[in-house]
Protein backbone atom coordinates (compact mmCIF):
# COMPACT_ATOMS: atom_id res chain seq x y z
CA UNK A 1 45.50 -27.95 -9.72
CA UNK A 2 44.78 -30.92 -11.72
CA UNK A 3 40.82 -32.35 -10.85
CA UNK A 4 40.09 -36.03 -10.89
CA UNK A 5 38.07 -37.51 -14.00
CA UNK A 6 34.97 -38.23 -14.19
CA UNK A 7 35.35 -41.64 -13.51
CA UNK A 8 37.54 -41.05 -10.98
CA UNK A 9 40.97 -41.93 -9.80
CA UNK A 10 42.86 -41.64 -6.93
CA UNK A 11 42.57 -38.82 -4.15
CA UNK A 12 44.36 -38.02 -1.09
CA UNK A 13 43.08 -36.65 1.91
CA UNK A 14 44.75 -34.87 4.72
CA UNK A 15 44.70 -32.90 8.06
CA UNK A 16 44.76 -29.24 7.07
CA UNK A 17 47.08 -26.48 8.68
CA UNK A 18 48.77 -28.30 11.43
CA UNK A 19 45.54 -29.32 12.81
CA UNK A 20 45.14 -32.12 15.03
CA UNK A 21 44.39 -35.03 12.77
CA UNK A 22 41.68 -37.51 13.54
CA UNK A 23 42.02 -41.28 12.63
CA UNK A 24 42.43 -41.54 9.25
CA UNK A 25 39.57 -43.84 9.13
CA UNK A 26 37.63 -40.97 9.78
CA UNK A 27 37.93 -39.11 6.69
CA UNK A 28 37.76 -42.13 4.28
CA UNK A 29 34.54 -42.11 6.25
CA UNK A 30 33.68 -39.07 5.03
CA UNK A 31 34.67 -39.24 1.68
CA UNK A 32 32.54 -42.14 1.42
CA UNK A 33 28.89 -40.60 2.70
CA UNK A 34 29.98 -37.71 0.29
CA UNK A 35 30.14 -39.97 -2.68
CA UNK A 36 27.39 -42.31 -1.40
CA UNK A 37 24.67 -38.78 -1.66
CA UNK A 38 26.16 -38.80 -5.47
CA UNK A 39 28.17 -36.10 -5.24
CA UNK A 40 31.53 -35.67 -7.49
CA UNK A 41 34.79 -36.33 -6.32
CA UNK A 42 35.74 -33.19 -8.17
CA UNK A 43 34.06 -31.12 -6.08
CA UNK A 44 36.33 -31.66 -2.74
CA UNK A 45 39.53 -31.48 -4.56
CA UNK A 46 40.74 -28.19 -3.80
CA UNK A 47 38.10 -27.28 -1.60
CA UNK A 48 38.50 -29.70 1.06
CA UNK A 49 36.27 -30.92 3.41
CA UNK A 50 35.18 -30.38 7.22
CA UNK A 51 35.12 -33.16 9.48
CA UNK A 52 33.33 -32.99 12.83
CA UNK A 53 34.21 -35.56 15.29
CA UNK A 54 32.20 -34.60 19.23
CA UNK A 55 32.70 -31.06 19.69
CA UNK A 56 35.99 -30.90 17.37
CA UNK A 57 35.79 -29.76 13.50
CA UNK A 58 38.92 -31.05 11.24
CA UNK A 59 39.94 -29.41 8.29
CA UNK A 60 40.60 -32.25 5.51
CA UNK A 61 42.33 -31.20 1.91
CA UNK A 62 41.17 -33.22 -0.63
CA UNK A 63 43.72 -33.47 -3.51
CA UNK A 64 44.23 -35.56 -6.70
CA UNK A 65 46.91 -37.92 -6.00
CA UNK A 66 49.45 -38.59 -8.64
């Protein structure tokens, strides 16, 4: 799986394994805080990220978009 440059460039998030997806909103929410603390894009990409909105936790795959 390709990871994102340093710089950056474009990524793509999405609801993992059928979950039930959240407002997309939501996870460009996310993706922003995680930047924000100065952490590397690179590091989601292939791991993903959790998303926790009340009492429900969404699975979000982070990829490198093309």
């Amino acid at each position: 799986m390709r990871r994102p440059r340093p710089g950056g460039g474009p990524l793509r998030l999405s609801a993992e394994g059928g979950a039930e997806e959240a407002d997309p909103a939501v996870y460009a929410s996310a993706l922003h805080a995680w930047l924000a603390a100065g952490k590397s894009p690179g590091e989601l990409v292939g791991r993903g990220l959790t998303v926790r909105t009340g009492t429900v936790a969404h699975r979000v795959a982070v990829t490198a978009a093309d």
